[in-house]
C-alpha atoms as a PDB file:
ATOM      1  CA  UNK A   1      19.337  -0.251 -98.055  1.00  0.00           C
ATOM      2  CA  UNK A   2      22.354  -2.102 -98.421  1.00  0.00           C
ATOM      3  CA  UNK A   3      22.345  -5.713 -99.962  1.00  0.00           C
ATOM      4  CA  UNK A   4      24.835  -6.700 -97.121  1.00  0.00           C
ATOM      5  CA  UNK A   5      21.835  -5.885 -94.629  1.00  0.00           C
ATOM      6  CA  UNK A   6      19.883  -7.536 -96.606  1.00  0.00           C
ATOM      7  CA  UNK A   7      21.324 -10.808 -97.042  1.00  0.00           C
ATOM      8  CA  UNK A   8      22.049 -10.622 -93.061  1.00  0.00           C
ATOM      9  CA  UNK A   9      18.809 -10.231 -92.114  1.00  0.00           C
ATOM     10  CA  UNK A  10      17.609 -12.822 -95.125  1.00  0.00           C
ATOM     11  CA  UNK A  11      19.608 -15.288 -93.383  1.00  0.00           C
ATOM     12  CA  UNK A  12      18.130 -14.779 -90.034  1.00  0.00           C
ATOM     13  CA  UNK A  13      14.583 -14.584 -90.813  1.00  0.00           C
ATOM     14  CA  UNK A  14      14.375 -16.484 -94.212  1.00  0.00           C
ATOM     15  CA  UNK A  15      11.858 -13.663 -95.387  1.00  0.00           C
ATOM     16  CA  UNK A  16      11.957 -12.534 -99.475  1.00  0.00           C
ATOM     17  CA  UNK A  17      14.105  -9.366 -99.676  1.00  0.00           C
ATOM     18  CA  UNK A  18      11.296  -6.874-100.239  1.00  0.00           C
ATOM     19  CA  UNK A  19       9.221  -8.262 -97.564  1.00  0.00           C
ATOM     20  CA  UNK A  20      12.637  -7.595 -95.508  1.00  0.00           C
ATOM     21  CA  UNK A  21      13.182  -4.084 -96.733  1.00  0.00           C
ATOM     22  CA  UNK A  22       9.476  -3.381 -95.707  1.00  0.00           C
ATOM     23  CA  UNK A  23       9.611  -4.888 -92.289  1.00  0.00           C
ATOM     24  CA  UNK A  24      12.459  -2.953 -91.716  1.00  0.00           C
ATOM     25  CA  UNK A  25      11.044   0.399 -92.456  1.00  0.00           C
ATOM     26  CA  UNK A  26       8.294  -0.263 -90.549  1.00  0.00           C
ATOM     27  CA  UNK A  27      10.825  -0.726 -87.034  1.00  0.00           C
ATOM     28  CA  UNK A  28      12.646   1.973 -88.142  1.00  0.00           C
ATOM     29  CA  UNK A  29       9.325   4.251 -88.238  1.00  0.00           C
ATOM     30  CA  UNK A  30       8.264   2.589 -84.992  1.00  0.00           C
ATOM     31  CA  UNK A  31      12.136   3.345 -83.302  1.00  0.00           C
ATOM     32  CA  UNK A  32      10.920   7.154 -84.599  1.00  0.00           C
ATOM     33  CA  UNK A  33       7.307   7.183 -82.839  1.00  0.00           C
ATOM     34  CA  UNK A  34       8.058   5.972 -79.551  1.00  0.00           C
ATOM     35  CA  UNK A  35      12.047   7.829 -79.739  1.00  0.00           C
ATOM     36  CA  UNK A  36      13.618   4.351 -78.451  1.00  0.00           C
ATOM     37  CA  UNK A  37      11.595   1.236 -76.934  1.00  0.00           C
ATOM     38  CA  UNK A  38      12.757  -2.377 -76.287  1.00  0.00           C
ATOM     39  CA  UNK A  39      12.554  -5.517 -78.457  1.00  0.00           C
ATOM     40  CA  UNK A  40       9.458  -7.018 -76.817  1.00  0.00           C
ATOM     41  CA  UNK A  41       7.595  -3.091 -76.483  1.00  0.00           C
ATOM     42  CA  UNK A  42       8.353  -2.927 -80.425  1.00  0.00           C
ATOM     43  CA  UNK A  43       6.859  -6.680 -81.106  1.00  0.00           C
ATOM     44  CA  UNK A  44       4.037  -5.797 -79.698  1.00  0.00           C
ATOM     45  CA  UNK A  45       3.613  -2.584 -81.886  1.00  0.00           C
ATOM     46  CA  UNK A  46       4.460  -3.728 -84.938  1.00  0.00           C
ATOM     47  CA  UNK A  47       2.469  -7.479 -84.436  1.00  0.00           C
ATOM     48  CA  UNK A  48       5.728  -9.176 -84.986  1.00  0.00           C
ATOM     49  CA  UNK A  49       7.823 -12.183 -83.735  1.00  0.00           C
ATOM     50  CA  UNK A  50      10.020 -10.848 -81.077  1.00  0.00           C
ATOM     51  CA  UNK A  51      13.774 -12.888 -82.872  1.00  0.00           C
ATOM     52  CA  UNK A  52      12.140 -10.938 -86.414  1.00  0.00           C
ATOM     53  CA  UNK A  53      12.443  -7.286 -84.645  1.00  0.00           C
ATOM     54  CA  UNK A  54      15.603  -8.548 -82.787  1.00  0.00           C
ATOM     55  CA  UNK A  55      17.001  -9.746 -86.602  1.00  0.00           C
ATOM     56  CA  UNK A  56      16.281  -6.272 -87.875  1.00  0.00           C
ATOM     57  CA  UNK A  57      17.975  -4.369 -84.952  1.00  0.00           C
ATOM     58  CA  UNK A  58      21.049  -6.167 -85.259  1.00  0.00           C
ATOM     59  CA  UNK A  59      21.486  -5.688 -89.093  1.00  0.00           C
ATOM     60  CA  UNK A  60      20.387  -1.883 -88.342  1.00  0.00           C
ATOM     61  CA  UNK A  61      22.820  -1.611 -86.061  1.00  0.00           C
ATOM     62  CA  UNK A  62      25.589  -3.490 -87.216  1.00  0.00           C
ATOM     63  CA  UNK A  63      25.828  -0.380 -90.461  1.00  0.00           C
ATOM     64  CA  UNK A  64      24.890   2.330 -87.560  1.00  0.00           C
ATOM     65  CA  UNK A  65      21.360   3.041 -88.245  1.00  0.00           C
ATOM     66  CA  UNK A  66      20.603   1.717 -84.749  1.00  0.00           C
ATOM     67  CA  UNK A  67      21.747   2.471 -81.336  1.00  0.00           C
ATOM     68  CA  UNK A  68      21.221   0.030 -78.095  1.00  0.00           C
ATOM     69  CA  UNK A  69      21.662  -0.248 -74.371  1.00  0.00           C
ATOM     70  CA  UNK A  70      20.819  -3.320 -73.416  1.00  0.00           C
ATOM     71  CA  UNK A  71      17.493  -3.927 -74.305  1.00  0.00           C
ATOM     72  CA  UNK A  72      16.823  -0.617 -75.290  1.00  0.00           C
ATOM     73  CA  UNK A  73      17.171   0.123 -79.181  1.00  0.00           C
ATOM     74  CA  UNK A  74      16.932   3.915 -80.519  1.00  0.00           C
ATOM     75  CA  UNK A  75      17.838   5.754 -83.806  1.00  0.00           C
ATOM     76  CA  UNK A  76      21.502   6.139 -84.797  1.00  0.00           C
ATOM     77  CA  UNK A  77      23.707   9.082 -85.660  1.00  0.00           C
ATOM     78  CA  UNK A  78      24.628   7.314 -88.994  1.00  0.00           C
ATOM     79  CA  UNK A  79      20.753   8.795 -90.304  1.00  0.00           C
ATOM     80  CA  UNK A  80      22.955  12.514 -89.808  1.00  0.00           C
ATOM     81  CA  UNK A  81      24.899  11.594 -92.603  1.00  0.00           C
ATOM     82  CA  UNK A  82      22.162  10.909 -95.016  1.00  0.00           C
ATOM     83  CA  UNK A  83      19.983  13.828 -93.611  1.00  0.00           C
ATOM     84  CA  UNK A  84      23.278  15.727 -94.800  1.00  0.00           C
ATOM     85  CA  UNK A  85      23.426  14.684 -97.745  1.00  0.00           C
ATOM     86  CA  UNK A  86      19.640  15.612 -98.727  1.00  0.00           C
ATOM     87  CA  UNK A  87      19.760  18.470 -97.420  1.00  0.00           C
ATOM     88  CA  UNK A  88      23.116  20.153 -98.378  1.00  0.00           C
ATOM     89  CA  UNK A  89      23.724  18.068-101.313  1.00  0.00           C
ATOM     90  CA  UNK A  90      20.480  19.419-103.003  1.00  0.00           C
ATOM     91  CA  UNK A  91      21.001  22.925-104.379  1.00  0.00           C
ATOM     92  CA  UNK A  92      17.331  23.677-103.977  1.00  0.00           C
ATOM     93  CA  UNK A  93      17.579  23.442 -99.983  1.00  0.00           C
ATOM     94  CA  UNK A  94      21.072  24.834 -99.705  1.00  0.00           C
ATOM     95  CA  UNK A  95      19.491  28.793 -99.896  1.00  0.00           C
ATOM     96  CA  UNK A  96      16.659  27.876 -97.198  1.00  0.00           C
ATOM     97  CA  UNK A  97      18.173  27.615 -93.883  1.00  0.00           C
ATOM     98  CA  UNK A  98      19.252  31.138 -93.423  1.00  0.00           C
ATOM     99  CA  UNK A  99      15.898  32.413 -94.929  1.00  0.00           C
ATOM    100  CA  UNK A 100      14.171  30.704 -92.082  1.00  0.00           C
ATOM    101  CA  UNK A 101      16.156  31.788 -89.460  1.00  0.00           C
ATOM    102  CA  UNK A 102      15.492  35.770 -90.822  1.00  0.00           C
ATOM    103  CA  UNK A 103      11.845  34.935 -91.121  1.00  0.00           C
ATOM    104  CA  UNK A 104      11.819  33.773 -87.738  1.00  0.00           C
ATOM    105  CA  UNK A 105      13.699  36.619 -86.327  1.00  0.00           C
ATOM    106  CA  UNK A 106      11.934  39.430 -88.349  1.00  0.00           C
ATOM    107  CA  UNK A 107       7.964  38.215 -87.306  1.00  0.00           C
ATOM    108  CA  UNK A 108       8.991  36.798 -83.536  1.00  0.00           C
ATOM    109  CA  UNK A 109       7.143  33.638 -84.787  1.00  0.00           C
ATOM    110  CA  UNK A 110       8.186  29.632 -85.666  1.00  0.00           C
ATOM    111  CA  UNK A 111       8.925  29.935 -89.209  1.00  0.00           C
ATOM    112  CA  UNK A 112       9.658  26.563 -91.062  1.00  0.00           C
ATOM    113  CA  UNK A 113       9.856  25.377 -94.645  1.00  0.00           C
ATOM    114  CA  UNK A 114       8.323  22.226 -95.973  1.00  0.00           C
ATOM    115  CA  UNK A 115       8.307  20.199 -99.111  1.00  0.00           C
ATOM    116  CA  UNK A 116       6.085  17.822-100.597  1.00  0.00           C
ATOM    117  CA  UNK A 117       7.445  13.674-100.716  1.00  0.00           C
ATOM    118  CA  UNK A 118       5.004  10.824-101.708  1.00  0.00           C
ATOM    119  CA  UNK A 119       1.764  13.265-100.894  1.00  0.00           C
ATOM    120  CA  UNK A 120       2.968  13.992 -97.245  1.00  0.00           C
ATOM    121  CA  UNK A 121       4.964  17.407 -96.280  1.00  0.00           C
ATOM    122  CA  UNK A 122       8.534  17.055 -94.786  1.00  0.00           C
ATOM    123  CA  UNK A 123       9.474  20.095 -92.605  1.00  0.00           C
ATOM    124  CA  UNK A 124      13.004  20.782 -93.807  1.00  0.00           C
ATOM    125  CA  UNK A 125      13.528  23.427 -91.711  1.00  0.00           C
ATOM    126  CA  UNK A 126      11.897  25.008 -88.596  1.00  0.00           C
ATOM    127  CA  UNK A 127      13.662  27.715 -86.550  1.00  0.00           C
ATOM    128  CA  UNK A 128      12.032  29.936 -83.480  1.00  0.00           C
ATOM    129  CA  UNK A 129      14.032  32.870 -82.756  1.00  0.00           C
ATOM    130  CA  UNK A 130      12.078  34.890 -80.436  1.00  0.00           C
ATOM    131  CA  UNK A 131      10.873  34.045 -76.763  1.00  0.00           C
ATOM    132  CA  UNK A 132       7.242  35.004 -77.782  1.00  0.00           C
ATOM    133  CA  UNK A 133       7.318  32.413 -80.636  1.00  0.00           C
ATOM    134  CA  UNK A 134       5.321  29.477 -79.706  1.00  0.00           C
ATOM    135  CA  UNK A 135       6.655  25.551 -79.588  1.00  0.00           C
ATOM    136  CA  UNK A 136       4.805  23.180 -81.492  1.00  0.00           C
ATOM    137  CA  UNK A 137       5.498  19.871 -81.954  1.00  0.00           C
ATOM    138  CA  UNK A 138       7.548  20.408 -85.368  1.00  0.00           C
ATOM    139  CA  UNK A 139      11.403  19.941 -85.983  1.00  0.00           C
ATOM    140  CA  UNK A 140      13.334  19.039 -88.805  1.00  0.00           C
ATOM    141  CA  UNK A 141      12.053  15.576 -90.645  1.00  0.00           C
ATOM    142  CA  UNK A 142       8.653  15.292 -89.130  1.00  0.00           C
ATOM    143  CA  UNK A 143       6.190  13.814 -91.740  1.00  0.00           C
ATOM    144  CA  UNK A 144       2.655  15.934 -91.636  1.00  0.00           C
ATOM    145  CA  UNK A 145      -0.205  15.844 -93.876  1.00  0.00           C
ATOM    146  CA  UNK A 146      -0.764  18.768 -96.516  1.00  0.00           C
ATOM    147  CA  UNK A 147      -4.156  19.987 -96.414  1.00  0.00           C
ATOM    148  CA  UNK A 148      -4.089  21.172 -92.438  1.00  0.00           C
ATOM    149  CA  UNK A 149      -0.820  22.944 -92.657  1.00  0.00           C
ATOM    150  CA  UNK A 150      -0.112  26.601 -93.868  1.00  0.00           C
ATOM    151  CA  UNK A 151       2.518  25.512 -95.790  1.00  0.00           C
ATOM    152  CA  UNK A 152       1.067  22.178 -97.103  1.00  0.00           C
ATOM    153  CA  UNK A 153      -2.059  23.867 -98.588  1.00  0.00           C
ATOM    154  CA  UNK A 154       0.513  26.486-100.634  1.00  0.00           C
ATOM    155  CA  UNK A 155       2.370  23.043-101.882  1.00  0.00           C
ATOM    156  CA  UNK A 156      -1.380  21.675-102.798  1.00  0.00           C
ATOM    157  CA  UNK A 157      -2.479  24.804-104.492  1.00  0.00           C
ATOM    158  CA  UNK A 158       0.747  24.476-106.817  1.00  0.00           C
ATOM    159  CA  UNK A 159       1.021  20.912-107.786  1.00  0.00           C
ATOM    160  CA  UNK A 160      -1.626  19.519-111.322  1.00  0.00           C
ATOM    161  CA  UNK A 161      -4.546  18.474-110.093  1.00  0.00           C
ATOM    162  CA  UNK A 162      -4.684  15.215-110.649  1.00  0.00           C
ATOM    163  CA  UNK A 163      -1.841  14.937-108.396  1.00  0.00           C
ATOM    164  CA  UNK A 164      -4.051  16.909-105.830  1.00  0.00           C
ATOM    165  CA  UNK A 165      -6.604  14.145-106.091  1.00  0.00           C
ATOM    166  CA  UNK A 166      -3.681  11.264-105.828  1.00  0.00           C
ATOM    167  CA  UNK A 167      -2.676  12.768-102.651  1.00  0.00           C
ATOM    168  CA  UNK A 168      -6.282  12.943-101.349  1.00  0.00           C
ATOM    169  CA  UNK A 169      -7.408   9.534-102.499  1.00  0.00           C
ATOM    170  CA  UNK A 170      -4.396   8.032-100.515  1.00  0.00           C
ATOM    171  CA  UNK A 171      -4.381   9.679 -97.156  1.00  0.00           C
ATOM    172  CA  UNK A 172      -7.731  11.485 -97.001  1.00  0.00           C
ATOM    173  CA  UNK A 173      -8.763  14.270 -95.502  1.00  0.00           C
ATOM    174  CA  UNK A 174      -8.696  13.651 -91.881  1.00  0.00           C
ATOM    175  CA  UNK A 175      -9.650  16.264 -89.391  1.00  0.00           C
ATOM    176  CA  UNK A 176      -7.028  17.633 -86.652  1.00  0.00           C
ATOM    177  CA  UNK A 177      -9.737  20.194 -85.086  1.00  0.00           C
ATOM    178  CA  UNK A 178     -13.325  21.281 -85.796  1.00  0.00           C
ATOM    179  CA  UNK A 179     -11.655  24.065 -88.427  1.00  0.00           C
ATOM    180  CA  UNK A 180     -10.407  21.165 -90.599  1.00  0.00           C
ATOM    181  CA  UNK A 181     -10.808  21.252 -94.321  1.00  0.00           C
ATOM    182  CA  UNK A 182     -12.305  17.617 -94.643  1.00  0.00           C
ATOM    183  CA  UNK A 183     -14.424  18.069 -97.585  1.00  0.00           C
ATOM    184  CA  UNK A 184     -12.989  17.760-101.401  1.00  0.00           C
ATOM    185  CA  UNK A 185     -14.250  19.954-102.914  1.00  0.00           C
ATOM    186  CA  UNK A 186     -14.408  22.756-100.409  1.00  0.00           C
ATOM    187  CA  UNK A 187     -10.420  22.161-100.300  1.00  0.00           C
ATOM    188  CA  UNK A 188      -9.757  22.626-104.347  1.00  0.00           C
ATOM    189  CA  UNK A 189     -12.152  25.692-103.571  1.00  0.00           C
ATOM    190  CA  UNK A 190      -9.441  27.163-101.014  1.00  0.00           C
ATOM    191  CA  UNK A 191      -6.622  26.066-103.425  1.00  0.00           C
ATOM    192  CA  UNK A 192      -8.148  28.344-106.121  1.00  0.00           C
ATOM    193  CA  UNK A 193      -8.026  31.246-103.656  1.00  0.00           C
ATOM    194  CA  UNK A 194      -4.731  30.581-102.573  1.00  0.00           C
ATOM    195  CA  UNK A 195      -3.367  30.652-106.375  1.00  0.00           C
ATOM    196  CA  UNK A 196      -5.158  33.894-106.553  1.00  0.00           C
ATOM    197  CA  UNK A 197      -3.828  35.649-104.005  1.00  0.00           C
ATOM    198  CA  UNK A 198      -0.326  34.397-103.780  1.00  0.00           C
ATOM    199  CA  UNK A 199      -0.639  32.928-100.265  1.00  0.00           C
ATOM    200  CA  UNK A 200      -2.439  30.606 -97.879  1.00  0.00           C
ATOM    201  CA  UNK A 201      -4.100  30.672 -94.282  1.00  0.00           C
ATOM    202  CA  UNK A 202      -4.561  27.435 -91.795  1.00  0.00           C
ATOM    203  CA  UNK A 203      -6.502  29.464 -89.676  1.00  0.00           C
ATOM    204  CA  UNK A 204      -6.729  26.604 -86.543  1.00  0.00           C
ATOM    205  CA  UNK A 205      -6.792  23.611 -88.933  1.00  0.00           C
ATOM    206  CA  UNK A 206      -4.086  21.957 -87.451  1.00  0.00           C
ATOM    207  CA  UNK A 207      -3.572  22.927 -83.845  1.00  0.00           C
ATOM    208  CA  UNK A 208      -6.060  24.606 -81.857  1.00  0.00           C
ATOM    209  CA  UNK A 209      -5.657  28.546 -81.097  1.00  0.00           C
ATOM    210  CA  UNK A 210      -2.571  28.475 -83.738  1.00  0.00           C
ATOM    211  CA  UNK A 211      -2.596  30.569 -87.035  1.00  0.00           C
ATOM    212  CA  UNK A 212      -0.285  30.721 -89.717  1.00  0.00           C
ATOM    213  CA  UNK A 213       0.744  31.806 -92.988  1.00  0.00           C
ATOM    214  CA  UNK A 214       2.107  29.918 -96.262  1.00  0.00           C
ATOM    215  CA  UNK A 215       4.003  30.713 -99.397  1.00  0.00           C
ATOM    216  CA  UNK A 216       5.090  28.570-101.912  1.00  0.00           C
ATOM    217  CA  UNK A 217       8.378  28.153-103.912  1.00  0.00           C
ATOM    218  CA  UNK A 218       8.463  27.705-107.574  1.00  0.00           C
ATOM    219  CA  UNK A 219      11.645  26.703-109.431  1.00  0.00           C
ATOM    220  CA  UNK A 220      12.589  27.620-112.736  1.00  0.00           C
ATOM    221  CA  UNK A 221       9.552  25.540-114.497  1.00  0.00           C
ATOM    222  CA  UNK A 222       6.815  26.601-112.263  1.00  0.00           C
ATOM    223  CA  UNK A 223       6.876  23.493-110.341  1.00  0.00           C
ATOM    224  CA  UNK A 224       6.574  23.786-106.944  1.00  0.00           C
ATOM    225  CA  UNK A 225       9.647  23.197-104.493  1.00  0.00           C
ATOM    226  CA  UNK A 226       8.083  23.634-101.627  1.00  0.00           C
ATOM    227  CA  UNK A 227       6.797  25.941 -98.939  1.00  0.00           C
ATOM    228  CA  UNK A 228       7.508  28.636 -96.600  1.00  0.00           C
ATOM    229  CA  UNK A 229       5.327  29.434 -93.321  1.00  0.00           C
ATOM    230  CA  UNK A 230       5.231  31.567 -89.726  1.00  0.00           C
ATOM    231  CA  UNK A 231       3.050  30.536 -87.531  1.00  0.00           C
ATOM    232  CA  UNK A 232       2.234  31.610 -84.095  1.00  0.00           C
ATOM    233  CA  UNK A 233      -0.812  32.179 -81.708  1.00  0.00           C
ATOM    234  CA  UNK A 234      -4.247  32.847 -83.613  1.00  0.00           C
ATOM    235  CA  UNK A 235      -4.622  35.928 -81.576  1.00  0.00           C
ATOM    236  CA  UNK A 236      -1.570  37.556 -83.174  1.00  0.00           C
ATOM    237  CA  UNK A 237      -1.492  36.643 -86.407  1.00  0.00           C
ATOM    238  CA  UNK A 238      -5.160  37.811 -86.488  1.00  0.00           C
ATOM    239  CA  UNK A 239      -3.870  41.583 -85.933  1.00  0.00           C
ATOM    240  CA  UNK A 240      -4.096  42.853 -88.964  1.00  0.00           C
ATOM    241  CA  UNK A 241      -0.694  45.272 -89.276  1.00  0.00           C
ATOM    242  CA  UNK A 242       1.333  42.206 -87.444  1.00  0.00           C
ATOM    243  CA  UNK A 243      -0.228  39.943 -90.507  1.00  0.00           C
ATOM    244  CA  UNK A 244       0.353  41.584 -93.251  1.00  0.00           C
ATOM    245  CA  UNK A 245       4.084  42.379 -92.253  1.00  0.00           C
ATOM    246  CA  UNK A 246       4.372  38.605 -92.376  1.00  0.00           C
ATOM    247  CA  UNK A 247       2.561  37.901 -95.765  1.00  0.00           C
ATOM    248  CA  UNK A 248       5.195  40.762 -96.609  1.00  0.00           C
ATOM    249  CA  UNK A 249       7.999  38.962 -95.454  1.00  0.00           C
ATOM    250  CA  UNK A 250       7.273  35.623 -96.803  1.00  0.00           C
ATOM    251  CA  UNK A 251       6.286  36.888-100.412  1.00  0.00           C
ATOM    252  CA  UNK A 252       9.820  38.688-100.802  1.00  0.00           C
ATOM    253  CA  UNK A 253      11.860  35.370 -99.433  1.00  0.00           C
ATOM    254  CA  UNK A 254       9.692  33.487-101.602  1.00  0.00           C
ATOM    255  CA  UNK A 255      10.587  35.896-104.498  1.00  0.00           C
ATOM    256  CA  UNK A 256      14.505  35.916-103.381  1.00  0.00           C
ATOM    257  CA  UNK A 257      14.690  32.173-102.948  1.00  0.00           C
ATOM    258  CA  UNK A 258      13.079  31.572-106.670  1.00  0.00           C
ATOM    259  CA  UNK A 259      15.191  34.268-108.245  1.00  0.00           C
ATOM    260  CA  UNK A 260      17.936  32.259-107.047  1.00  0.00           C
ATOM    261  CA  UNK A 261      16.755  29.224-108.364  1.00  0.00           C
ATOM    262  CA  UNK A 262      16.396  30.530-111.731  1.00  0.00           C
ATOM    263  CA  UNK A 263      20.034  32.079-112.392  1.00  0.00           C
ATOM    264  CA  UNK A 264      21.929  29.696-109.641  1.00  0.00           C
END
């Protein structure tokens, strides 16, 4: 965050500056959750005096990470041109976007890739070509946690495991439906089995009647990048021809995507 937001906001609400960069975040994720609200609606939320929010909006908006009418505040466009800059400044990401777009049109499923930030999973990229694919609350930048997702179980299976028990000890294991991994151990016991076979299953975890498949991305050192996964109704992906064309599919983009890692 810039120190001229800083010091604005400083001035207005007296507050230390990483206090200030911390309230901050915490309207900006708010402005995210409820896609726009006004000053008093956001006070409210985030237990705070309504001229602190008001400071924060102003200084947000005065460098374009804010938008307002009226009242109303909402995300800016200027959060484009940092979204930009991870994703097409980062050599890693620049080879996924096209890859999704083939998985997606190849399985007639959502396909999406995700990779792994302070122990949550950031869907980079998530495409649905095909009018039988299903919508699901996922697009680009939406913050999930690992161990229900496809995808975020792949990530798991791939990083040391004392990271894996980081992750855990921070956020839990909290349940999304009655197929939820929520026990510990149970969950390292599926991460073995997904290193063994090369790919994982959330078979209802996160979403009732939804199914999908994950396959992780290793760079040149082994370490994990992040993950591909389709996903689509449970009923489908159960059929066994249909399911192992997509474990197909995602193994060789997995394969492409790392070969081009290692000789990029």
């Amino acid at each position: 965050m810039c120190p001229l937001m800083l010091n604005f906001i400083y001035r207005r609400v007296g507050e230390e500056p990483m206090k200030t960069i911390d309230k901050t975040v915490r309207v900006l994720d708010a402005l995210t959750e409820t896609n726009g609200a006004r000053v008093a609606e956001l006070a409210d939320r985030l237990e705070m005096p309504n001229s602190t929010v008001h400071a924060h909006l102003a200084a947000l908006k005065r460098h374009g990470f804010v938008r307002s009418s009226g009242d109303h505040y909402a995300l800016g466009l200027k959060f484009l041109f940092y979204g930009g800059a991870v994703l097409y400044g980062n050599s890693e990401y620049s080879l996924l976007d096209s890859k999704v777009t083939m998985l997606a049109e190849e399985t007639g499923e959502r396909a999406q890739f995700i990779t792994e930030q302070n122990g949550r999973g950031f869907y980079l990229y998530a495409e649905t070509e095909s009018d039988t694919a299903v919508q699901t609350d996922v697009r680009m930048g939406k913050i999930v946690d690992l161990h229900p997702t496809a995808a975020g179980k792949a990530i798991l299976a791939h990083l040391p495991r004392e990271r894996v028990d980081e992750i855990i000890d921070q956020y839990g294991l909290d349940a999304y439906t009655e197929h939820t991994i929520t026990d510990r151990d149970e969950l390292l016991a599926e991460l073995d089995r997904i290193r063994e076979r090369g790919y994982s299953v959330n078979d209802e975890e996160r979403i009732p009647k939804q199914m999908a498949i994950g396959v992780p991305v290793l760079d040149k050192l082994g370490e994990v990048v992040g993950a591909f996964s389709v996903s689509g109704p449970a009923h489908r992906i159960r059929n066994e021809e249909h399911r192992a064309r997509i474990i197909s599919l995602l193994l060789g983009t997995a394969n492409e995507v790392e070969l081009n890692l290692v000789y990029q």
